[in-house]
C-alpha atoms as a PDB file:
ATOM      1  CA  UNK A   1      -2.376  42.202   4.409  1.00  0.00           C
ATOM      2  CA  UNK A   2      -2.365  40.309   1.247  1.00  0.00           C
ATOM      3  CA  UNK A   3      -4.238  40.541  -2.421  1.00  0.00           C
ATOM      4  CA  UNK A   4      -6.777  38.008  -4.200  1.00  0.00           C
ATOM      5  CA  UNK A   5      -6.667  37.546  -7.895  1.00  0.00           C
ATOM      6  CA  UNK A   6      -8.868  36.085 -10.456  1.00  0.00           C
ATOM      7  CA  UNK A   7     -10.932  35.825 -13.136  1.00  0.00           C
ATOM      8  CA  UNK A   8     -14.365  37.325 -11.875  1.00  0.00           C
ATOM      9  CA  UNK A   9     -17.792  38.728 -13.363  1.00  0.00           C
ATOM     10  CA  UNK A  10     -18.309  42.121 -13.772  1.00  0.00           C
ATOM     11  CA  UNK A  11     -17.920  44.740 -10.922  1.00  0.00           C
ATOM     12  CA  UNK A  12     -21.387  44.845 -10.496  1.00  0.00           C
ATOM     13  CA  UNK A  13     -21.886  41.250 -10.080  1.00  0.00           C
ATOM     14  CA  UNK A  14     -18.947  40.940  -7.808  1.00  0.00           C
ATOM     15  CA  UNK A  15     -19.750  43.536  -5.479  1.00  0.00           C
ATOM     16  CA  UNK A  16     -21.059  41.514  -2.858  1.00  0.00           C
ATOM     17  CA  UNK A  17     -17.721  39.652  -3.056  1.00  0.00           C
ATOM     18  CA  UNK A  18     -15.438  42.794  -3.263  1.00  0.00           C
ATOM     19  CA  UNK A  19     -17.223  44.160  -0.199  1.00  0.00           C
ATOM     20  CA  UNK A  20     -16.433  41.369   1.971  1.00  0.00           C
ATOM     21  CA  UNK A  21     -12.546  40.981   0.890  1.00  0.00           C
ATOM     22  CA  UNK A  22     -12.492  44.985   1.640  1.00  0.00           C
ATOM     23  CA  UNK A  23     -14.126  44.538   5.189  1.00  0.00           C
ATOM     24  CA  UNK A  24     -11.486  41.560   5.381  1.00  0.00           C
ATOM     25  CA  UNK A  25      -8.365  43.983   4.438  1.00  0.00           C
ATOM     26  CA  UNK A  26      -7.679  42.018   1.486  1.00  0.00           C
ATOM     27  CA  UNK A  27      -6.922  43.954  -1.296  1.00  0.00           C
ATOM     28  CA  UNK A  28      -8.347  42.940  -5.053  1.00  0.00           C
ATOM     29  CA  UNK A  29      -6.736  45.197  -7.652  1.00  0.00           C
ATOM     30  CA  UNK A  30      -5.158  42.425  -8.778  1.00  0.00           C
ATOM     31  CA  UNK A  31      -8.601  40.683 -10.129  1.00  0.00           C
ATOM     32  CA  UNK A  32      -9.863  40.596 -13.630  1.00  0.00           C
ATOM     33  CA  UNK A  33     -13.367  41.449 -14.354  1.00  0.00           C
ATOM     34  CA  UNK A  34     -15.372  40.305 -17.279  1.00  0.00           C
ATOM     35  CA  UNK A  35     -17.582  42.893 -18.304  1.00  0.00           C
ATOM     36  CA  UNK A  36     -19.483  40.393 -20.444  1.00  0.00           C
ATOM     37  CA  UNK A  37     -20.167  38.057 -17.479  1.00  0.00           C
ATOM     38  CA  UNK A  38     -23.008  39.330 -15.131  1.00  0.00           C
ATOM     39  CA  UNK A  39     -23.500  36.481 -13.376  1.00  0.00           C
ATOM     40  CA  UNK A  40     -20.689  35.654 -10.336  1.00  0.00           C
ATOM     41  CA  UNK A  41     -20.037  32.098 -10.323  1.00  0.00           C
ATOM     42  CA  UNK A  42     -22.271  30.129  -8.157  1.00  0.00           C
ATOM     43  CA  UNK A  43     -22.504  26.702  -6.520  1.00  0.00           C
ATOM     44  CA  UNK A  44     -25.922  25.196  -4.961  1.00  0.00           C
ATOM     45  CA  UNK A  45     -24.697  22.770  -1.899  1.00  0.00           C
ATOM     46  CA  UNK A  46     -28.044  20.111  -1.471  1.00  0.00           C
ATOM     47  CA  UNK A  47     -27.251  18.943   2.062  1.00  0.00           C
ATOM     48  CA  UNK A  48     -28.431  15.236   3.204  1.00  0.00           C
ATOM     49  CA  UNK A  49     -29.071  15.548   6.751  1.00  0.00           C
ATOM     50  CA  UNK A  50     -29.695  11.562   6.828  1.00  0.00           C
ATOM     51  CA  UNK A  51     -26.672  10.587   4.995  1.00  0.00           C
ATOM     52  CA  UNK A  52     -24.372  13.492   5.331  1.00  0.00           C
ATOM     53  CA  UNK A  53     -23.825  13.415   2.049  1.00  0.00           C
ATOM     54  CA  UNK A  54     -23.978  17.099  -0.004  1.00  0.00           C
ATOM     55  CA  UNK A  55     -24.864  17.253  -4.380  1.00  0.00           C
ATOM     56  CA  UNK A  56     -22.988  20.345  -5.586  1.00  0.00           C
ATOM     57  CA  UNK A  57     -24.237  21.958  -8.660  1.00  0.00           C
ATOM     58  CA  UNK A  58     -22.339  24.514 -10.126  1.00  0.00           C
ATOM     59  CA  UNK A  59     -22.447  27.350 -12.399  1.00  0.00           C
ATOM     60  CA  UNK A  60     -19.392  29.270 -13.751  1.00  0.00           C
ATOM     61  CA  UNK A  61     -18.886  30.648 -16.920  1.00  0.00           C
ATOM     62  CA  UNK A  62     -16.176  32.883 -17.143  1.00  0.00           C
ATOM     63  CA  UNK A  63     -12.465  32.220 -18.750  1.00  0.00           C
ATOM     64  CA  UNK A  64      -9.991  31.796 -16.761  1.00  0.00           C
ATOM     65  CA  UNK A  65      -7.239  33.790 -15.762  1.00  0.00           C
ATOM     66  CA  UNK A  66      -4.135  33.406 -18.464  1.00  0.00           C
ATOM     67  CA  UNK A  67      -0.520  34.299 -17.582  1.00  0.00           C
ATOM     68  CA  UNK A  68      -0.533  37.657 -19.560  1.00  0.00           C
ATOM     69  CA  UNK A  69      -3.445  38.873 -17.380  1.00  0.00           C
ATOM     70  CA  UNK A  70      -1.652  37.117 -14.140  1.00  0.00           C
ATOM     71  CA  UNK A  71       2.006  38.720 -15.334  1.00  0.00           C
ATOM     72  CA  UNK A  72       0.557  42.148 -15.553  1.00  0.00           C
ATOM     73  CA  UNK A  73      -1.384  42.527 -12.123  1.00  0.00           C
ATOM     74  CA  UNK A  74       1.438  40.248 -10.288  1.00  0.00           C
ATOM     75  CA  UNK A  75       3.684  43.385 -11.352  1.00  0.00           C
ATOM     76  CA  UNK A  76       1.479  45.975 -10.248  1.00  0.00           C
ATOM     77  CA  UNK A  77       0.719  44.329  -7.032  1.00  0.00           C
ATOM     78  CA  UNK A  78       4.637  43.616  -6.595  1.00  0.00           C
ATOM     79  CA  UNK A  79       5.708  47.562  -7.683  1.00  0.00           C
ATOM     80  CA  UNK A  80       2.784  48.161  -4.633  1.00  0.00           C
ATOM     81  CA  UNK A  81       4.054  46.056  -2.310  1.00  0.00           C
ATOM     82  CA  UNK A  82       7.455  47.158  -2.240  1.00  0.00           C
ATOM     83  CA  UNK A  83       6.892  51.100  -2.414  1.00  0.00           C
ATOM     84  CA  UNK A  84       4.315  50.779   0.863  1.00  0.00           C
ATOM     85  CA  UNK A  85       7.150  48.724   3.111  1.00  0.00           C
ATOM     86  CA  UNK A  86      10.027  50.774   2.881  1.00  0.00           C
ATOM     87  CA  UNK A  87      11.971  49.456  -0.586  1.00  0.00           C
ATOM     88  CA  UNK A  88      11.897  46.178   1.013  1.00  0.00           C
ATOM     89  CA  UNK A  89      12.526  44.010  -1.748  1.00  0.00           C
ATOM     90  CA  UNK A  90      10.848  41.023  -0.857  1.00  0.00           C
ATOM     91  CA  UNK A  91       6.773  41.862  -1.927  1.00  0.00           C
ATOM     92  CA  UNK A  92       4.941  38.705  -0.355  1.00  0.00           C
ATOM     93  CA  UNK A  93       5.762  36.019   2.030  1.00  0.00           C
ATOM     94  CA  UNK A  94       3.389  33.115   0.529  1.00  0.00           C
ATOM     95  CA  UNK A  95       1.550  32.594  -2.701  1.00  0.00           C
ATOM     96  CA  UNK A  96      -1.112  30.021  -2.980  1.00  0.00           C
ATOM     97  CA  UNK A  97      -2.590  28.682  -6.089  1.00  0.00           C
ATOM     98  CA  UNK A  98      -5.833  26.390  -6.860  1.00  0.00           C
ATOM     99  CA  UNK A  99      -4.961  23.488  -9.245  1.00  0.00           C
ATOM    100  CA  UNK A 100      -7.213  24.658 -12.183  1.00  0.00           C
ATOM    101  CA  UNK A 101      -5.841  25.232 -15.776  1.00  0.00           C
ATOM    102  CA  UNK A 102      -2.298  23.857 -15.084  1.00  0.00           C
ATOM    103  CA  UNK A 103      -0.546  25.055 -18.455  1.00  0.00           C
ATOM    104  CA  UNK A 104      -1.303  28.753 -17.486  1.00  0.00           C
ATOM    105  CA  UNK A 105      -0.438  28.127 -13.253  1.00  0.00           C
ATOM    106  CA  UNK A 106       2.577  26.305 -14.592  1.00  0.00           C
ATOM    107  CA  UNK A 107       3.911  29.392 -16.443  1.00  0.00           C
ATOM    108  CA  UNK A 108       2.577  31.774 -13.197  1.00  0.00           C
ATOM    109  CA  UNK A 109       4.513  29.534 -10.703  1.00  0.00           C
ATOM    110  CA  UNK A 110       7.354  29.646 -13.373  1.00  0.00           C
ATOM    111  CA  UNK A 111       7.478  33.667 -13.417  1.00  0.00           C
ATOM    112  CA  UNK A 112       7.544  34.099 -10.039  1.00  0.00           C
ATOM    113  CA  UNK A 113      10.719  31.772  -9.963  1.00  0.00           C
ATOM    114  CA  UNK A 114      13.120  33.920 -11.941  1.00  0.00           C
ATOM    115  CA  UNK A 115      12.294  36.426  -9.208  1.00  0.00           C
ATOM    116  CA  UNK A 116      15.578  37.200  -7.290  1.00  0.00           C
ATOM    117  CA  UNK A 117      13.255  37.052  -3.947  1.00  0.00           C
ATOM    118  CA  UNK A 118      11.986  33.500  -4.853  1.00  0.00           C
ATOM    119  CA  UNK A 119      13.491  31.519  -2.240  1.00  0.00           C
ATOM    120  CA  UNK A 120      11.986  33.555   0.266  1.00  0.00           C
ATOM    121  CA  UNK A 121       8.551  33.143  -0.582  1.00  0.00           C
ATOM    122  CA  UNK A 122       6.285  30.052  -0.144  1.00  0.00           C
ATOM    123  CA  UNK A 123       4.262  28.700  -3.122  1.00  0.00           C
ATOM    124  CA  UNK A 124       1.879  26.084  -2.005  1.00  0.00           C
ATOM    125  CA  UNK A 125      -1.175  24.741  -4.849  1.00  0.00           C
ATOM    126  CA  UNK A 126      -3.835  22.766  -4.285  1.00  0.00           C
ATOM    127  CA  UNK A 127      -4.529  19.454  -6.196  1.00  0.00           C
ATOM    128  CA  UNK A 128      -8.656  18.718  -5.503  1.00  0.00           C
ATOM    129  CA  UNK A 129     -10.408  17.651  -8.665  1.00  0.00           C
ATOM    130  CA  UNK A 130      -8.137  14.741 -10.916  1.00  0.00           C
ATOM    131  CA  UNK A 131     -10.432  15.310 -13.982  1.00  0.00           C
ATOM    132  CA  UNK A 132      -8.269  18.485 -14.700  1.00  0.00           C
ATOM    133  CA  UNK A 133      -5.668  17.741 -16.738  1.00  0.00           C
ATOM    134  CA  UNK A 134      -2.066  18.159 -15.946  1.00  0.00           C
ATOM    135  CA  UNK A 135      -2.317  18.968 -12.350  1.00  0.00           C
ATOM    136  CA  UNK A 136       0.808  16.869 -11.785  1.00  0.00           C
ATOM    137  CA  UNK A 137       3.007  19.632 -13.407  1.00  0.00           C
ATOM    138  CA  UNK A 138       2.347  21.805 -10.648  1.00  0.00           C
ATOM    139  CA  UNK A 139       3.703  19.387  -7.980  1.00  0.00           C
ATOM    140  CA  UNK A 140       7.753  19.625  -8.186  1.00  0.00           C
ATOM    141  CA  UNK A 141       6.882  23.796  -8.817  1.00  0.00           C
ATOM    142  CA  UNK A 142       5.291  24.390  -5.043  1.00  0.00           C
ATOM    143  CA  UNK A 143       7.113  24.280  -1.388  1.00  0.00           C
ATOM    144  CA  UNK A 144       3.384  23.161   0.175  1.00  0.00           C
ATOM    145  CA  UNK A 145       1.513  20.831  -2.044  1.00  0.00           C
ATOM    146  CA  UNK A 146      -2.607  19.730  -0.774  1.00  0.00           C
ATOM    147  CA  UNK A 147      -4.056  16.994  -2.289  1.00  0.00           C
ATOM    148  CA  UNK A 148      -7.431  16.061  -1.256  1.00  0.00           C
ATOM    149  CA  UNK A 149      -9.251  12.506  -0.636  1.00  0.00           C
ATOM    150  CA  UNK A 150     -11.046  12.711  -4.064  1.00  0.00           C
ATOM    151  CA  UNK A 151      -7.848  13.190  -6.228  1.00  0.00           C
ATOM    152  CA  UNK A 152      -5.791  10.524  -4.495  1.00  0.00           C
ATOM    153  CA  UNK A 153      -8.561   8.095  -4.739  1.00  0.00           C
ATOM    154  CA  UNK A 154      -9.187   9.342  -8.108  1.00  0.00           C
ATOM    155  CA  UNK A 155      -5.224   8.519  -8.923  1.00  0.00           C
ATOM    156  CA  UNK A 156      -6.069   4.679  -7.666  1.00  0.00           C
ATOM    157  CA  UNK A 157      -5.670   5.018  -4.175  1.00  0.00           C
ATOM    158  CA  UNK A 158      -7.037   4.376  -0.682  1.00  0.00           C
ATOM    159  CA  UNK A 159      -5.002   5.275   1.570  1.00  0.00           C
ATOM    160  CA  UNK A 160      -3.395   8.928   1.951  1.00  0.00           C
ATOM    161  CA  UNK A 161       0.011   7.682   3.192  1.00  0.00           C
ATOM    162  CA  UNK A 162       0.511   5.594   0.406  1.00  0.00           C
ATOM    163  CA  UNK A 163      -0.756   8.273  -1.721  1.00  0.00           C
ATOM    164  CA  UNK A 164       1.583  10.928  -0.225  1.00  0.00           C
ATOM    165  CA  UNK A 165       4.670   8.226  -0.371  1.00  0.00           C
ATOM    166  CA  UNK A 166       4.232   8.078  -4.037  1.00  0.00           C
ATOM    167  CA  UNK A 167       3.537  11.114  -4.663  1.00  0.00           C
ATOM    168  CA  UNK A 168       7.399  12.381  -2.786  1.00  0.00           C
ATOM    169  CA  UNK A 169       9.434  11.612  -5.421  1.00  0.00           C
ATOM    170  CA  UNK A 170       7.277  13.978  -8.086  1.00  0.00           C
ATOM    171  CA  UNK A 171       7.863  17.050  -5.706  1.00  0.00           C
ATOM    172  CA  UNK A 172      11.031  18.905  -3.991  1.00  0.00           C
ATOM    173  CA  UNK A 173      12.777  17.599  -2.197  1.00  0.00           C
ATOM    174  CA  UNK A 174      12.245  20.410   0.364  1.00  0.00           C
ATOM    175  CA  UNK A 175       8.448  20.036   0.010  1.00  0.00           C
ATOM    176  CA  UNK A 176       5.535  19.803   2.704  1.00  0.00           C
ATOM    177  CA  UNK A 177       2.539  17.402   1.135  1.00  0.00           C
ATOM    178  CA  UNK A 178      -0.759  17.113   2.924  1.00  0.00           C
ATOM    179  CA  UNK A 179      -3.731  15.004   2.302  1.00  0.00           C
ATOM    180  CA  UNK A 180      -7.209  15.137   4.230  1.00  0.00           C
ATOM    181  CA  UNK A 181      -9.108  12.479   4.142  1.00  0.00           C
ATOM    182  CA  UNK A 182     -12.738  13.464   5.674  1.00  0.00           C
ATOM    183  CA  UNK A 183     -13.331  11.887   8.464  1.00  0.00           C
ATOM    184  CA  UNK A 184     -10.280   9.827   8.737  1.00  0.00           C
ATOM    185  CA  UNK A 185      -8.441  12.945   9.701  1.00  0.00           C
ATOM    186  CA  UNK A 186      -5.395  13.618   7.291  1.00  0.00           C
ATOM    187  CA  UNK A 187      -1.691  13.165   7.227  1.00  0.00           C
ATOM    188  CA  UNK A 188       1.159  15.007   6.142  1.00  0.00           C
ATOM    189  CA  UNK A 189       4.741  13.559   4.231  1.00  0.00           C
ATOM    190  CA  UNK A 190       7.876  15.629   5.043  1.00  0.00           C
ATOM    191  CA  UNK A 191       9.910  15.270   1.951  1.00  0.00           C
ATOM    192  CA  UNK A 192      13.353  16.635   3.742  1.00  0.00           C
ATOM    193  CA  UNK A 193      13.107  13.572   6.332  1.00  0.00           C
ATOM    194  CA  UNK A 194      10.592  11.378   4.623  1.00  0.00           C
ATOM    195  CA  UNK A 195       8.529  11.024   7.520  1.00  0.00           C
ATOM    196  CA  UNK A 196       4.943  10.644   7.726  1.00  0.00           C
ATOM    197  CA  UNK A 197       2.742  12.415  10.053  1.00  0.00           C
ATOM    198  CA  UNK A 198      -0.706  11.376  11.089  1.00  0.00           C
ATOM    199  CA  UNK A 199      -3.474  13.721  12.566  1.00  0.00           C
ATOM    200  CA  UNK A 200      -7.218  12.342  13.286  1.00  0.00           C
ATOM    201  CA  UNK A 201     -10.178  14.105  12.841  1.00  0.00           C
ATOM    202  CA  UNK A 202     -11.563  15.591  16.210  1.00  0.00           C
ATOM    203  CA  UNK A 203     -14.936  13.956  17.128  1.00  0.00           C
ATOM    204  CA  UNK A 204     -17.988  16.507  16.570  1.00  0.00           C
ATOM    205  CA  UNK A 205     -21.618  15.935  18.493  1.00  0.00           C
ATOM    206  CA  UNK A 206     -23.416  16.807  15.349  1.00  0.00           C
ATOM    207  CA  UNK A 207     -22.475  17.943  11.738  1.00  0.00           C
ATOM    208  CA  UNK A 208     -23.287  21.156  10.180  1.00  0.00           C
ATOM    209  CA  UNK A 209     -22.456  20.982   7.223  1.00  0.00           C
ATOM    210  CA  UNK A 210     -18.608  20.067   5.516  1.00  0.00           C
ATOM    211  CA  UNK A 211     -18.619  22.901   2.866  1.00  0.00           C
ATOM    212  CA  UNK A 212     -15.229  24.984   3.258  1.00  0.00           C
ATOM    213  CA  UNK A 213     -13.752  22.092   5.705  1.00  0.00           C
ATOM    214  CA  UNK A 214     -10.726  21.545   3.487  1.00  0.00           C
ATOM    215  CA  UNK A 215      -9.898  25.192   2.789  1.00  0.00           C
ATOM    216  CA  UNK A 216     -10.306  25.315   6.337  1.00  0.00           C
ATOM    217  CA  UNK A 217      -7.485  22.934   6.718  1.00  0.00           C
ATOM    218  CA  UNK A 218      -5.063  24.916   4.095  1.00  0.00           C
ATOM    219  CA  UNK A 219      -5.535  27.811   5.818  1.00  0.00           C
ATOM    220  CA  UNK A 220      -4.597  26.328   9.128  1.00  0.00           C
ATOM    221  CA  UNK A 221      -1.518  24.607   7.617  1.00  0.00           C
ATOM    222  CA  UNK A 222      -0.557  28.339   5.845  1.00  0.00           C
ATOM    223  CA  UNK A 223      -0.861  29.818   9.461  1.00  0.00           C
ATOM    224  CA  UNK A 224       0.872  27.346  11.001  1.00  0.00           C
ATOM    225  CA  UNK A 225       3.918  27.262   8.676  1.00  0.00           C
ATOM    226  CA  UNK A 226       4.486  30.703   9.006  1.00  0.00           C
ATOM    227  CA  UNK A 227       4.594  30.899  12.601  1.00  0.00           C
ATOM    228  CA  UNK A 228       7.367  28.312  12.682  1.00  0.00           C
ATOM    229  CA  UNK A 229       5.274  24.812  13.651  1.00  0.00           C
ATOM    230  CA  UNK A 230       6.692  21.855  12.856  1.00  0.00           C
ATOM    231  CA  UNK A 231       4.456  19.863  10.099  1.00  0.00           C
ATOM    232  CA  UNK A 232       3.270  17.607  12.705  1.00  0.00           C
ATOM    233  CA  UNK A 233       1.975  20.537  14.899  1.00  0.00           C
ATOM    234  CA  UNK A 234       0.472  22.263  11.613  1.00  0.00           C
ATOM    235  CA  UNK A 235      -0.980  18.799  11.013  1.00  0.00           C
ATOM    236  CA  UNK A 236      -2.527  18.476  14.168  1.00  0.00           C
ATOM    237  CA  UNK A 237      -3.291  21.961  14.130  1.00  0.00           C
ATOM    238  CA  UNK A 238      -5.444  22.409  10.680  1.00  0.00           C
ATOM    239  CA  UNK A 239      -7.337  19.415  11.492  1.00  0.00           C
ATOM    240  CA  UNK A 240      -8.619  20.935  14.736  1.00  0.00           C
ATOM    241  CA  UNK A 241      -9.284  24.015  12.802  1.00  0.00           C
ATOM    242  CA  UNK A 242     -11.648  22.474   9.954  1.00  0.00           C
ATOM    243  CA  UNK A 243     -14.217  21.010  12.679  1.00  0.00           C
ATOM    244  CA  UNK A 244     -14.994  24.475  13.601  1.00  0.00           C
ATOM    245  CA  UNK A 245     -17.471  25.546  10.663  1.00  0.00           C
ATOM    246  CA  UNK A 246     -19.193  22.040  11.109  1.00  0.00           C
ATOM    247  CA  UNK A 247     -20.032  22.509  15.027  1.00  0.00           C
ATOM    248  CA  UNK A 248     -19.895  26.637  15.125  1.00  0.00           C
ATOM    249  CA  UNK A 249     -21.342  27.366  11.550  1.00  0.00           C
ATOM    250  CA  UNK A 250     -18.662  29.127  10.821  1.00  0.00           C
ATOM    251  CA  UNK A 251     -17.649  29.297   7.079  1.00  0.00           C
ATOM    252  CA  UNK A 252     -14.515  29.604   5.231  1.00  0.00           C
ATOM    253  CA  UNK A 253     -13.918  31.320   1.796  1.00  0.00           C
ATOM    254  CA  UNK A 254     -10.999  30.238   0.355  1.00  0.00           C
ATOM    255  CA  UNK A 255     -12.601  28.248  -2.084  1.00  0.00           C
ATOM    256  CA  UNK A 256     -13.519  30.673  -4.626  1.00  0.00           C
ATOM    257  CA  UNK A 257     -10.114  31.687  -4.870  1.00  0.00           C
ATOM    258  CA  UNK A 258      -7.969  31.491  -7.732  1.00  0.00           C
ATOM    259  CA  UNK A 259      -4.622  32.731  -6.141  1.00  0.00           C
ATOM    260  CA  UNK A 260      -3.842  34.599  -2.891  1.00  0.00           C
ATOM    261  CA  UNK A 261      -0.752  36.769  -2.106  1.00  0.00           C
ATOM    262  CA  UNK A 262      -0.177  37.182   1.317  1.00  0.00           C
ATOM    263  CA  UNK A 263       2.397  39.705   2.223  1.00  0.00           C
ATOM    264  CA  UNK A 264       2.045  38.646   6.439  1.00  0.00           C
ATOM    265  CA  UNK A 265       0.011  35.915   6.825  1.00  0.00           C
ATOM    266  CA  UNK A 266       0.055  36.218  10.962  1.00  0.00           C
ATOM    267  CA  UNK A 267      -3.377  37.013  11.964  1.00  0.00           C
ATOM    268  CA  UNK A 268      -5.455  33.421  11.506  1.00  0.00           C
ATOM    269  CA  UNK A 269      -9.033  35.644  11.477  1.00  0.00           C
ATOM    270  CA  UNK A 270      -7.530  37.398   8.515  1.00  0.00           C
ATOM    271  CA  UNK A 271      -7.041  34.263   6.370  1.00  0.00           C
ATOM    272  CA  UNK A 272     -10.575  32.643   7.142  1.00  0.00           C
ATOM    273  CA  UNK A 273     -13.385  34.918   5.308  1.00  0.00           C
ATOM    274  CA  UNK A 274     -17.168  33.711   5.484  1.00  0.00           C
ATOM    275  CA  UNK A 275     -18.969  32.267   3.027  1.00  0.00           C
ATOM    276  CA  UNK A 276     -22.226  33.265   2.013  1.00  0.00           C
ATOM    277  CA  UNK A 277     -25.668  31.108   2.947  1.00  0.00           C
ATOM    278  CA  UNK A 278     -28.507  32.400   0.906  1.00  0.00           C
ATOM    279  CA  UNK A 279     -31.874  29.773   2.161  1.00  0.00           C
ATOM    280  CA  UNK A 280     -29.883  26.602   2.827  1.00  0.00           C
ATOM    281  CA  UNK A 281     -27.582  27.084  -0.185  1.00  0.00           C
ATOM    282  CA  UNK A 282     -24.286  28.484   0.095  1.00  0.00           C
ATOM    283  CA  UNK A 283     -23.143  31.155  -2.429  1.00  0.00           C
ATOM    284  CA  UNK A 284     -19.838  31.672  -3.177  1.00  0.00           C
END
């Protein structure tokens, strides 16, 4: 169904993440395991039931993933792909990338566009933290770009239309950009008719918790994209999706991705893998 790469611990380390992406049909021969590192990465989520508010303290330690590592596994996976559908040349239908060390996810997103099957794939990235530096170069490189509430507010703004507005001209002009703004909702610009679409948040009886909520809403938009919704419906539809781990307890791992390779993206329970709660802490 579709491949996860990164830069992980060792296998030992990792096993309790390998086991779930196997139950998950999600296949991870395209990861990179640090033999050295023999801790996984690890975040502590301190939950404020009177506030709502959450501290996050991580812990992660290992190098990233560089484009020689990415170019060699991307092959592998791609030579893969293509032998187990029939010679059919085109190896995966969407490719999703998390903003982190741009200069190496620039040259990734770069490789994958002198592929002659480019234009039929779907790159989206997402933008989240603005402290990373030159995040912005991966904007006019993706079809589906997600920013989140903390990086447009971190860029000066307050609003996520006006955000999205001026962030248009930086992307394609065939581009999909999406913002979420907690409980605001979120709201998406079409760059082909520079319209702007407007979803509100669904009202909840009582909060959970909000970890995974955004990667909740990228996976929704993902689904919905490739089942032919219009960005308004994917809109409406992703935003309905991330209040489901606050009121069902039901949690999303896309967040400790790096990048995912989806060959066909059209079964939503295959996109949305549980993360881990280990005595009020989550575990990624």
């Amino acid at each position: 169904m579709g491949y996860f790469m990164a830069s992980m611990a060792s296998k030992d380390a990792s096993a309790f993440i390998l086991q779930d992406f196997e139950i998950h049909n999600i296949k991870t021969s395209t990861c990179i395991f640090r033999s050295n590192a023999e801790l996984a990465p690890v975040a502590y989520i301190i939950y404020a039931d009177n506030t709502s508010s959450r501290t996050i303290i991580n812990y992660n330690s290992i190098d990233e993933l560089t484009f020689e590592e990415f170019k060699r596994k991307f092959e592998a996976a791609c030579v893969e792909e293509v032998v187990d559908t029939l010679n059919n040349d085109l190896p995966f239908n969407w490719i999703h990338f998390e903003g982190r060390n741009a200069v190496e996810v620039a040259k990734m997103i770069d490789y994958i566009g002198t592929k002659v099957w480019r234009p039929r794939t779907k790159i989206s990235v997402e933008l989240e933290k603005p402290y990373r530096r030159g995040l912005e170069t991966l904007m006019s490189r993706a079809d589906v770009v997600f920013f989140s509430k903390v990086f447009a507010e971190g860029k000066g703004y307050d609003h996520a239309g006006d955000f999205l507005q001026v962030m248009s001209p930086f992307c394609k002009n065939t581009a999909h950009l999406f913002c979420t703004w907690g409980s605001s909702g979120a709201m998406c610009y079409h760059n082909p008719t520079r319209k702007l679409f407007t979803a509100s948040a669904l009202p909840i009886q009582s909060v959970v918790d909000t970890v995974g909520a955004g990667d909740t809403f990228s996976a929704g938009v993902i689904y919905g994209l490739t089942q032919g919704m219009t960005p308004e419906g994917c809109l409406k539809f992703a935003c309905e999706l991330a209040v489901i781990p606050r009121d069902q307890s039901i949690k999303i791992l896309l967040k400790i991705h790096r990048f995912f390779f989806f060959k066909k993206p059209n079964y939503l329970g295959r996109l949305l893998l549980p993360i881990y709660k280990l005595n009020g802490f989550s575990r990624y």
